[in-house]
Each structure stands twice: as C-alpha cells, then as structure tokens.
PDB file of N, CA and C in Angstrom:
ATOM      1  N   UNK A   1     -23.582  76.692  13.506  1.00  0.00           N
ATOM      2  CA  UNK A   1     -23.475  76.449  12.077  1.00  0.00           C
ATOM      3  C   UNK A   1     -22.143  76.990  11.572  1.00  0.00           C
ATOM      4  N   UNK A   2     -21.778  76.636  10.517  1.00  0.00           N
ATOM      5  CA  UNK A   2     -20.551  76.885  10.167  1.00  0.00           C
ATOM      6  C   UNK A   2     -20.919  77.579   8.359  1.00  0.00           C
ATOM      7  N   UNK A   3     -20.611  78.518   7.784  1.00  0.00           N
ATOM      8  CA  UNK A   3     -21.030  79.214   6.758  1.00  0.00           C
ATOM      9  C   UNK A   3     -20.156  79.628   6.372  1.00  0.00           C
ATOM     10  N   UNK A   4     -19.785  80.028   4.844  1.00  0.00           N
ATOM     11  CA  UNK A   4     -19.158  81.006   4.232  1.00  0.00           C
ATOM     12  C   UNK A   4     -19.701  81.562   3.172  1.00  0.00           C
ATOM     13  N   UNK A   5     -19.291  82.738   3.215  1.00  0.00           N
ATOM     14  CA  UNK A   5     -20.049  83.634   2.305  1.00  0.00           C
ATOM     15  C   UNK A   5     -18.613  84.005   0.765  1.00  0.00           C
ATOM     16  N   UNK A   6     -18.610  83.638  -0.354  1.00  0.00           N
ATOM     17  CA  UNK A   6     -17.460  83.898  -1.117  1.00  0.00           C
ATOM     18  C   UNK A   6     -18.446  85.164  -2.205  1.00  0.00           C
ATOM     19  N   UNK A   7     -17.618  85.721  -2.223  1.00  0.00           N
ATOM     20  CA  UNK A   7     -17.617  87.143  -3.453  1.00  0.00           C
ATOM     21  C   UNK A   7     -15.820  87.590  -3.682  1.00  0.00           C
ATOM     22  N   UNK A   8     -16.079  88.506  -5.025  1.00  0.00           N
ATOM     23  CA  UNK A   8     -15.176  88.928  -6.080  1.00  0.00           C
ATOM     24  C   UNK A   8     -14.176  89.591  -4.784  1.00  0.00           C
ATOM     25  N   UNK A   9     -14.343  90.468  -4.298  1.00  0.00           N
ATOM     26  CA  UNK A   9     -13.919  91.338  -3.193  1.00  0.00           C
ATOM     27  C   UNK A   9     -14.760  92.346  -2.371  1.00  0.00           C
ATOM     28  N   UNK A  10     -14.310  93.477  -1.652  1.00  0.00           N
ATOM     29  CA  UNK A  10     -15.496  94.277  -0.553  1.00  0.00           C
ATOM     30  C   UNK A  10     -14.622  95.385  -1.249  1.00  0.00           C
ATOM     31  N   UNK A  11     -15.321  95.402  -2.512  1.00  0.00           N
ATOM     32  CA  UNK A  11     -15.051  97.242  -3.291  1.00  0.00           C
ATOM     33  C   UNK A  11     -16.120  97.318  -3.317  1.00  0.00           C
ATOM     34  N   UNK A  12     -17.038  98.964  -3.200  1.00  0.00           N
ATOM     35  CA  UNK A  12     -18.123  98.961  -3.492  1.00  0.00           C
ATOM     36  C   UNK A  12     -18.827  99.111  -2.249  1.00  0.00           C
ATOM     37  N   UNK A  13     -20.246  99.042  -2.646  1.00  0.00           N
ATOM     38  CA  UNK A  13     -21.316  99.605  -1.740  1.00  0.00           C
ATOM     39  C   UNK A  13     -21.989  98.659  -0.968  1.00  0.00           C
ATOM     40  N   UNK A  14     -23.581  98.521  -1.698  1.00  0.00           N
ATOM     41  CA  UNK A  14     -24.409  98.239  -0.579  1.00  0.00           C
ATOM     42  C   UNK A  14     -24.413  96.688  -0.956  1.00  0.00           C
ATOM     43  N   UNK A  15     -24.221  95.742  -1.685  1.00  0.00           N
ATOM     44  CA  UNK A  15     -24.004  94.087  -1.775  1.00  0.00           C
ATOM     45  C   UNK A  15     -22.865  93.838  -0.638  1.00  0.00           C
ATOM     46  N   UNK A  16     -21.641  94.581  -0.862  1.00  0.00           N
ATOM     47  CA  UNK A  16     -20.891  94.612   0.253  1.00  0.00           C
ATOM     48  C   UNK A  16     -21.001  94.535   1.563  1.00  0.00           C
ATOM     49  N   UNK A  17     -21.499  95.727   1.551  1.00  0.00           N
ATOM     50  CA  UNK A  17     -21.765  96.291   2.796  1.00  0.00           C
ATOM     51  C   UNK A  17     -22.395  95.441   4.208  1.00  0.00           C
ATOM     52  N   UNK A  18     -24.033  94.893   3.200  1.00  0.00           N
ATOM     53  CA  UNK A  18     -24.486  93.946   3.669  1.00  0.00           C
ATOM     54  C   UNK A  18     -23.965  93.125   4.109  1.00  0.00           C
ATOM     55  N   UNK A  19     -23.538  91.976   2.981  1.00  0.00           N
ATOM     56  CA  UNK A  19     -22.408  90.628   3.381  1.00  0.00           C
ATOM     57  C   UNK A  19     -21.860  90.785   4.606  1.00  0.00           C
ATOM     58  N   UNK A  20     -21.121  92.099   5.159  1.00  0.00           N
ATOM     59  CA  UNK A  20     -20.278  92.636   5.847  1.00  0.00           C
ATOM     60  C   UNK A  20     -21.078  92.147   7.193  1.00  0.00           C
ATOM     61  N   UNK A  21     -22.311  92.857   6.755  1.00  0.00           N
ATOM     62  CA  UNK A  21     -23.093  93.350   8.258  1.00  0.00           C
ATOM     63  C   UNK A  21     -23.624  91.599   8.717  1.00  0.00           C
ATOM     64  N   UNK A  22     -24.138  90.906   7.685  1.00  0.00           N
ATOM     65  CA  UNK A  22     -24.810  89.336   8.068  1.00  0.00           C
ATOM     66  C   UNK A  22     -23.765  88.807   8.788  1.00  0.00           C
ATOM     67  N   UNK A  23     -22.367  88.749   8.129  1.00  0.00           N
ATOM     68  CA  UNK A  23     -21.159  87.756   8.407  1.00  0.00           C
ATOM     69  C   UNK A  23     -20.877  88.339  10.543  1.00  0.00           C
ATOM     70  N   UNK A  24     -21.065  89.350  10.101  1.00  0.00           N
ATOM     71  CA  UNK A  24     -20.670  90.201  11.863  1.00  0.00           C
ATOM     72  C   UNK A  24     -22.077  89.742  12.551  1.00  0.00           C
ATOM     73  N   UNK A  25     -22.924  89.974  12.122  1.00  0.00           N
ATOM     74  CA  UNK A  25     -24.767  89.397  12.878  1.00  0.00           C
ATOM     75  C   UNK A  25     -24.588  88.113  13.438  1.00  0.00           C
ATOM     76  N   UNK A  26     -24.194  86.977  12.004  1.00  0.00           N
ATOM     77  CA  UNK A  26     -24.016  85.600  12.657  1.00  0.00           C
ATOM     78  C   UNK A  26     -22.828  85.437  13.468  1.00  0.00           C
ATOM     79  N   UNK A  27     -21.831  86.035  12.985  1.00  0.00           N
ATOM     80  CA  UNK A  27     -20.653  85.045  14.126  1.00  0.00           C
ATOM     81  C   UNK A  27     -21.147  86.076  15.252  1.00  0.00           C
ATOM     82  N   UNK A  28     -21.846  87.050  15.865  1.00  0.00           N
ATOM     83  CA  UNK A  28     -22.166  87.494  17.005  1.00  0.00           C
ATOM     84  C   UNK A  28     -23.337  86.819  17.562  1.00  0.00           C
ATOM     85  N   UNK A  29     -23.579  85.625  16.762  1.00  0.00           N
ATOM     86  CA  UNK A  29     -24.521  84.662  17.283  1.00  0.00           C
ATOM     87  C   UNK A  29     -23.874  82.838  17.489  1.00  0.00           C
ATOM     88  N   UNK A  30     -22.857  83.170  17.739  1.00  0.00           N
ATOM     89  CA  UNK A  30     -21.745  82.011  17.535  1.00  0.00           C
ATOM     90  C   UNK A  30     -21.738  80.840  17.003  1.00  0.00           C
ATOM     91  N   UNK A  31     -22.335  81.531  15.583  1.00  0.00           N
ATOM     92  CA  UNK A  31     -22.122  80.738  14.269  1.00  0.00           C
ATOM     93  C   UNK A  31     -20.242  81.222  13.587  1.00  0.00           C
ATOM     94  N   UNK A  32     -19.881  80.062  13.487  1.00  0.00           N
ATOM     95  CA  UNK A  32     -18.164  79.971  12.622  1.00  0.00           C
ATOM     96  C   UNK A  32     -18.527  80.948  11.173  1.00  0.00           C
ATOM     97  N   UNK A  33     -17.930  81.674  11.249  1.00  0.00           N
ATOM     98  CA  UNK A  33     -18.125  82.555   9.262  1.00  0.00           C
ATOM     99  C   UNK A  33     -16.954  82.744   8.851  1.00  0.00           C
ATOM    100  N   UNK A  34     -16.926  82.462   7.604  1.00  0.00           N
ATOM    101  CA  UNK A  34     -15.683  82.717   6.709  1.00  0.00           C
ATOM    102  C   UNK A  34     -16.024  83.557   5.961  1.00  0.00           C
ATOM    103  N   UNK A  35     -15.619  84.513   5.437  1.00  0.00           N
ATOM    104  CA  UNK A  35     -15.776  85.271   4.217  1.00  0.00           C
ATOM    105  C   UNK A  35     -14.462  84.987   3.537  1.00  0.00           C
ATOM    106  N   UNK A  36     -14.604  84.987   2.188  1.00  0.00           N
ATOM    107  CA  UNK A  36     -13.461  84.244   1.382  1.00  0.00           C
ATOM    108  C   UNK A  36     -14.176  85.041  -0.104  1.00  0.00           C
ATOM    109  N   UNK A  37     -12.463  85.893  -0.115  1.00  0.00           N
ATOM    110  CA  UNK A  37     -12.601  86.712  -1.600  1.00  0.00           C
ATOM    111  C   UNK A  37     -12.000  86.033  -2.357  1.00  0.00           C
ATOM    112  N   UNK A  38     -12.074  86.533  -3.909  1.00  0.00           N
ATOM    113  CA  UNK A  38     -11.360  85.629  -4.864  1.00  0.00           C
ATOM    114  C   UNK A  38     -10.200  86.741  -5.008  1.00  0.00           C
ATOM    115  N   UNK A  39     -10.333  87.933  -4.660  1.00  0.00           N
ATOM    116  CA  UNK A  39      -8.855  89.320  -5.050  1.00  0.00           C
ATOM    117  C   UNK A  39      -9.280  89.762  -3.826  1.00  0.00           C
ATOM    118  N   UNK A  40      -7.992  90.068  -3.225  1.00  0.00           N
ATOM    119  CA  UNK A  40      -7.819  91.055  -1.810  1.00  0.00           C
ATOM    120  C   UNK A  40      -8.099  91.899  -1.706  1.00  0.00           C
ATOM    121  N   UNK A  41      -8.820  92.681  -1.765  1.00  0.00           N
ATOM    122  CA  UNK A  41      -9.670  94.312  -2.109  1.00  0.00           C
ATOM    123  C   UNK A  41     -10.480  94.299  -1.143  1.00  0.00           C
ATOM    124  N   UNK A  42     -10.147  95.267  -0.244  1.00  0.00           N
ATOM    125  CA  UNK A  42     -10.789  95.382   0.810  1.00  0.00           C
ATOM    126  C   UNK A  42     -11.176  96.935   1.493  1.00  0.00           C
ATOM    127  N   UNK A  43     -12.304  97.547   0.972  1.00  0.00           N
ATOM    128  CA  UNK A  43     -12.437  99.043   1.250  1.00  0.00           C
ATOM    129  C   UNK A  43     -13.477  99.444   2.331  1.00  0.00           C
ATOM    130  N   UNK A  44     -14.053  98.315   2.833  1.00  0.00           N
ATOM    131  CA  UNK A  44     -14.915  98.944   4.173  1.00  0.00           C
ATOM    132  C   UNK A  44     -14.261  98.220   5.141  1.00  0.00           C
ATOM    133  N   UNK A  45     -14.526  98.713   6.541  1.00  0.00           N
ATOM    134  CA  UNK A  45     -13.926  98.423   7.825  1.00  0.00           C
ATOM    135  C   UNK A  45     -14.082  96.837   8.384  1.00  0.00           C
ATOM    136  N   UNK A  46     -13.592  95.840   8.919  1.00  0.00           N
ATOM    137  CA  UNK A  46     -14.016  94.804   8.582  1.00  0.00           C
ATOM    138  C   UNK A  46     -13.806  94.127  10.175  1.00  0.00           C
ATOM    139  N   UNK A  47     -15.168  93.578  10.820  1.00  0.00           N
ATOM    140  CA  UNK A  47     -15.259  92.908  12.047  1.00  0.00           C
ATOM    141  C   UNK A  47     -14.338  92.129  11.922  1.00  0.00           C
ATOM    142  N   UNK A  48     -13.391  91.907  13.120  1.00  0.00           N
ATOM    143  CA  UNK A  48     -12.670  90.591  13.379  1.00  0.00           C
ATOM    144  C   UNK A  48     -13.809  89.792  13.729  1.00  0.00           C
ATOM    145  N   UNK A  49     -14.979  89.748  13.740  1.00  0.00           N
ATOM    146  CA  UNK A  49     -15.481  88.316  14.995  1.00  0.00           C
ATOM    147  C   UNK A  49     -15.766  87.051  13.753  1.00  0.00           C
ATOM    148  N   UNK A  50     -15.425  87.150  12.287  1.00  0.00           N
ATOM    149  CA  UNK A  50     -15.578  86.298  11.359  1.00  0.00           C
ATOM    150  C   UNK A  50     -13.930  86.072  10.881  1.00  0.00           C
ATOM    151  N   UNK A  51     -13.665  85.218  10.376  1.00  0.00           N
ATOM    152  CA  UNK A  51     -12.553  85.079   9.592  1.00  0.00           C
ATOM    153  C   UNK A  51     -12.509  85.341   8.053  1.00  0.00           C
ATOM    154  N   UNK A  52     -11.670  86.155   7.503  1.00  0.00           N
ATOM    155  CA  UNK A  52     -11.365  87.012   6.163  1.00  0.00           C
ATOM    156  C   UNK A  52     -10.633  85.799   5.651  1.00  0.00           C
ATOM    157  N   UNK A  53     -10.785  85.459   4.243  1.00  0.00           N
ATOM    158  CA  UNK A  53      -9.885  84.741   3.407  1.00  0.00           C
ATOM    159  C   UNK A  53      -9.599  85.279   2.148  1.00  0.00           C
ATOM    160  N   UNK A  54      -8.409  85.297   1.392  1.00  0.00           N
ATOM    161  CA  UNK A  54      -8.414  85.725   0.355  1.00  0.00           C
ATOM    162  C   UNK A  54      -7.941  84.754  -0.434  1.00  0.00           C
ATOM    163  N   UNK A  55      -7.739  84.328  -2.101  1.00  0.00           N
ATOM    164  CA  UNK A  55      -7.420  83.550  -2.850  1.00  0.00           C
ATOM    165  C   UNK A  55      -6.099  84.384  -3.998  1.00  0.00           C
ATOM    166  N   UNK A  56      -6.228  85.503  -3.600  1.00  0.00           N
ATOM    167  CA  UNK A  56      -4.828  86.312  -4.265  1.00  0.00           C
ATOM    168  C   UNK A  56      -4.164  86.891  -3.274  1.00  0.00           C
ATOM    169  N   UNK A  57      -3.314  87.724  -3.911  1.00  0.00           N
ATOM    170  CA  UNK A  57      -2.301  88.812  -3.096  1.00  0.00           C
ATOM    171  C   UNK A  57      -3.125  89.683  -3.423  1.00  0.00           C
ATOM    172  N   UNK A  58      -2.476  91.073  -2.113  1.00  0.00           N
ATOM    173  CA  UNK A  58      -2.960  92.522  -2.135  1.00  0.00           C
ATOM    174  C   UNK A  58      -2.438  93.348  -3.674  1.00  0.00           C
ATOM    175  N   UNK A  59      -4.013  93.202  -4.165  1.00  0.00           N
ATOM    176  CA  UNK A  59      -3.837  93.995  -5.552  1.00  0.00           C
ATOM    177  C   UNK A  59      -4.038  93.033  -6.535  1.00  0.00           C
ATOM    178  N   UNK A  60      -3.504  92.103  -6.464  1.00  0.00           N
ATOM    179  CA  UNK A  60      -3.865  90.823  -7.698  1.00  0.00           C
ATOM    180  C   UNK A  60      -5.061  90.781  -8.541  1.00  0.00           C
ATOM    181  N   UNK A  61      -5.694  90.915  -9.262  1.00  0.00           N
ATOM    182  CA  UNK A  61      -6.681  90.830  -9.610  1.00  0.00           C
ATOM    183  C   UNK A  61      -7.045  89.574 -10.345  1.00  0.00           C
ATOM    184  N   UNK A  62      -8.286  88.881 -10.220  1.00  0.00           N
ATOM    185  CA  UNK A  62      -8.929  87.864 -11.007  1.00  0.00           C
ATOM    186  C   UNK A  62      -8.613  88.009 -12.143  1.00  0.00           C
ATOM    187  N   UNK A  63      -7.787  87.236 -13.142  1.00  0.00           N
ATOM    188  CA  UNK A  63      -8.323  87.156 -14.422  1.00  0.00           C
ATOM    189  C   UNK A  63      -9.729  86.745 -15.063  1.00  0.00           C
ATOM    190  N   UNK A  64     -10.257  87.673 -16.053  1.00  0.00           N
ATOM    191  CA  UNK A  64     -11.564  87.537 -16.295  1.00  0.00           C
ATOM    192  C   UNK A  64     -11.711  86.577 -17.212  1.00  0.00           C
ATOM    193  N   UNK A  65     -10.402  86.024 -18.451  1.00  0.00           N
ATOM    194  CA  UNK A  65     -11.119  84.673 -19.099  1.00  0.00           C
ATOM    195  C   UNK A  65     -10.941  83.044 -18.457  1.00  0.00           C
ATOM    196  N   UNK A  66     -11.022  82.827 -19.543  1.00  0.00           N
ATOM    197  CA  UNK A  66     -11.392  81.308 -19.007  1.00  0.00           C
ATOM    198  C   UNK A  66     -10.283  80.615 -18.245  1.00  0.00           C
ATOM    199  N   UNK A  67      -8.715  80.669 -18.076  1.00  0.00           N
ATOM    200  CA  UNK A  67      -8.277  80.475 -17.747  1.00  0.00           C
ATOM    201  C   UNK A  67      -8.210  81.040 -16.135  1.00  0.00           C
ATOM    202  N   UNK A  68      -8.379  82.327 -16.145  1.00  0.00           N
ATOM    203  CA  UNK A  68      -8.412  83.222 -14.661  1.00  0.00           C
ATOM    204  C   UNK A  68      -9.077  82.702 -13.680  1.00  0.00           C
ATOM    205  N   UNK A  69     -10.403  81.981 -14.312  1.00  0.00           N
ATOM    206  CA  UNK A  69     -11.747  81.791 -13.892  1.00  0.00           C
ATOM    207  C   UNK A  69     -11.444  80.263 -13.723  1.00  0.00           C
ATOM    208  N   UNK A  70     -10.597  79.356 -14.268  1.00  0.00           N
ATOM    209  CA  UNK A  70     -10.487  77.897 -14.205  1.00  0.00           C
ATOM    210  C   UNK A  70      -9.012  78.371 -12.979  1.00  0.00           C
ATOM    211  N   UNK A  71      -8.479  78.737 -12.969  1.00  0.00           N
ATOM    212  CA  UNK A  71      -7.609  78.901 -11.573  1.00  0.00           C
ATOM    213  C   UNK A  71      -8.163  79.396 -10.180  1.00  0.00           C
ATOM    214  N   UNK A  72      -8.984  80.439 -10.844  1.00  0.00           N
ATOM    215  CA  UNK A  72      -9.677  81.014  -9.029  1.00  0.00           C
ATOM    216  C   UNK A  72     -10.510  80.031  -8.652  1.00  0.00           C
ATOM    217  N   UNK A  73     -11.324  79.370  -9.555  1.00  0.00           N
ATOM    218  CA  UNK A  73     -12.348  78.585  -9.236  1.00  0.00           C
ATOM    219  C   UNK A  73     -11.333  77.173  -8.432  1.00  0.00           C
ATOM    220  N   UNK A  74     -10.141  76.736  -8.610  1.00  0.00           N
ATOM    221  CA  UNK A  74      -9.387  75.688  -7.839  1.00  0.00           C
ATOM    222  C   UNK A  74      -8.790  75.790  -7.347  1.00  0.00           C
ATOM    223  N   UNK A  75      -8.534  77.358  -6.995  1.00  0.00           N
ATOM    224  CA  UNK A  75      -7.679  77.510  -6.305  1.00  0.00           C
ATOM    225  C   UNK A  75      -9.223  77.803  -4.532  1.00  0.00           C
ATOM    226  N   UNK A  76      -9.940  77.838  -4.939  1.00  0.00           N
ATOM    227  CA  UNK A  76     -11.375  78.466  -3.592  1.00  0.00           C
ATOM    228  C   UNK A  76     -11.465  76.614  -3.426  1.00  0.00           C
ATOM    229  N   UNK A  77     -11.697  75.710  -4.372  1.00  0.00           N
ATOM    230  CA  UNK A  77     -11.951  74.297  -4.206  1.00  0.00           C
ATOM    231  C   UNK A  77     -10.949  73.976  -3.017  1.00  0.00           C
ATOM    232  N   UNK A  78      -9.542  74.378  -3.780  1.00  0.00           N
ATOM    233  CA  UNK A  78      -8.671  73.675  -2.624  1.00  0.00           C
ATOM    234  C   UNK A  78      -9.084  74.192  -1.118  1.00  0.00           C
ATOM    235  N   UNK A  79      -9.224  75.992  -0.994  1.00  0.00           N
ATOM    236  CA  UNK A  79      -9.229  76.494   0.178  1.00  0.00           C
ATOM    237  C   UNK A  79     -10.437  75.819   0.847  1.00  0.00           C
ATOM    238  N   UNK A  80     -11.852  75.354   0.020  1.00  0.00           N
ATOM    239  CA  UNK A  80     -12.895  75.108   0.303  1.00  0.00           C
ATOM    240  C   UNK A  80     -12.704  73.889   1.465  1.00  0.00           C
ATOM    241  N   UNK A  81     -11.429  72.917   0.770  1.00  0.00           N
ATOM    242  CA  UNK A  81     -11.652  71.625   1.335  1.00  0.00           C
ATOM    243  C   UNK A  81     -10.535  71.547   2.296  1.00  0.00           C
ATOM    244  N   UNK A  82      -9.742  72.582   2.433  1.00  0.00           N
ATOM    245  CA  UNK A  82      -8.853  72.815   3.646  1.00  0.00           C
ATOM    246  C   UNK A  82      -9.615  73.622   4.980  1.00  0.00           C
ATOM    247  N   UNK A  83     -10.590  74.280   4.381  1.00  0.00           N
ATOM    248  CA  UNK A  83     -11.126  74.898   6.196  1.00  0.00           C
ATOM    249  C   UNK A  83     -12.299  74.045   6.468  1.00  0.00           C
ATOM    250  N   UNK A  84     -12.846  72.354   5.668  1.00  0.00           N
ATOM    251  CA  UNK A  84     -13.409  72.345   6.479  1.00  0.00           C
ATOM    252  C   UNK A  84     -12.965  70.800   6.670  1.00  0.00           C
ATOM    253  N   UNK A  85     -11.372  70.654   6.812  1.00  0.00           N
ATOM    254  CA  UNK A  85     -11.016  69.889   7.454  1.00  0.00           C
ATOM    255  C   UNK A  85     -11.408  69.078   8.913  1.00  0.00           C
ATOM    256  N   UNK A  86     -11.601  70.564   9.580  1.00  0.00           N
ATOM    257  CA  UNK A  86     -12.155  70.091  10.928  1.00  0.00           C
ATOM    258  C   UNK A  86     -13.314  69.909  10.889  1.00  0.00           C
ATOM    259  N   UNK A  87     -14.975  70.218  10.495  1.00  0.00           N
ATOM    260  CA  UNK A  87     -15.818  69.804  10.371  1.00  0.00           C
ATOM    261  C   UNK A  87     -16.437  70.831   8.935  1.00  0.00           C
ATOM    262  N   UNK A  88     -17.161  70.255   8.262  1.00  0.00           N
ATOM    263  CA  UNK A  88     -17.885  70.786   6.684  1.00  0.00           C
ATOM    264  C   UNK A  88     -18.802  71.702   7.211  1.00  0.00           C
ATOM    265  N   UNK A  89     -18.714  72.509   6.187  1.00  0.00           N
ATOM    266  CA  UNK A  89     -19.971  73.837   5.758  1.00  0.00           C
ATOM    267  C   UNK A  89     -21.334  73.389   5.802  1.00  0.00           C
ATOM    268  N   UNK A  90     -21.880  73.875   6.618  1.00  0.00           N
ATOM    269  CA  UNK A  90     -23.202  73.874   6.735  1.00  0.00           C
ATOM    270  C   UNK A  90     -24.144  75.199   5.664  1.00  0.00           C
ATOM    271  N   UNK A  91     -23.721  75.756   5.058  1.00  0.00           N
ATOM    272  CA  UNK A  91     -23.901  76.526   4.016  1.00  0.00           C
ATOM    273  C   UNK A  91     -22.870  77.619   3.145  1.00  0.00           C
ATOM    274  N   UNK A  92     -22.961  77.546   2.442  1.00  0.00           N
ATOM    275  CA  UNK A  92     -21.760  78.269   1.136  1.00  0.00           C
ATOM    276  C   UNK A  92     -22.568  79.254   0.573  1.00  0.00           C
ATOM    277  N   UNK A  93     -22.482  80.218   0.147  1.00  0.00           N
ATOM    278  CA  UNK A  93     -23.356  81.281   0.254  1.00  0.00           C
ATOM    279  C   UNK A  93     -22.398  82.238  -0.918  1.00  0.00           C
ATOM    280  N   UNK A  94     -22.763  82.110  -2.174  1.00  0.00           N
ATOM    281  CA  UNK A  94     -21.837  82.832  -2.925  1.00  0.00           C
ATOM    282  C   UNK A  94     -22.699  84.079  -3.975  1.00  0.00           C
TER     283      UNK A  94
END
C-alpha cells in the first residue's frame, strides 16, 4: 500500500509521537509512507525507513489566515499529485 500521513509539523508530544511510530510500523511492513508537513519543524528523532516531506523551509511557518491556508493547502495539492506520479495513494491520512 502506498499512504501518507500529512500534519502541521512533529513539535510536540504524543499525536506526534504516534504518527512517528505507525509511519516506522508500516513501512517496516513494506508499505511506501510519506509523511508530509505543512512547516519543517521537526523535534523527535525520525526513522529513515519512510520518506519526510516538507511544504516550507526550516523555520517557515504556516500562515494562519486565509491566504496562508489557501497557499499551503496548493502548495500539498501540487506535492500530492507529484509523488503519486508513479502510482496513487492508497490512503491520505491527515
């Protein structure tokens, strides 16, 4: 299966944490995983056996109005429809 899991960034605790631990569970079951942030923030240790995506630079932060939110949101569309060039998501998980 092929999956990605998208959230804000990996600041923080146990929502994190988790995500962290499923994304490392499945691709150690050789399911394809993407994790794909919308800001580069990255504070727990992070398995290579999934692939990390980000939609900003290190430090960038989301803008929170409507405009911030109408760019991150097309700027993940575009990334959405570039990784699954080679074959589509079998689940999106946000």
């Amino acid at each position: 299966m092929k999956i990605a899991f998208v959230t804000t960034n990996l600041r923080g605790g146990g929502a994190e944490k988790a995500l962290l631990k499923l994304a490392a569970a499945l691709a150690g079951r050789r399911h394809e995983v993407h994790v794909i942030l919308l800001e580069q923030v990255v504070e727990h240790a992070i398995d290579m056996s999934f692939r990390l995506h980000a939609l900003s630079r290190p430090g960038q932060q989301v803008s929170k109005g409507f405009l911030g939110k109408f760019l991150a949101a097309r700027k993940l569309a575009r990334l959405h429809r570039r990784l699954e060039r080679d074959a589509p998501f079998d689940m999106t998980i946000s």
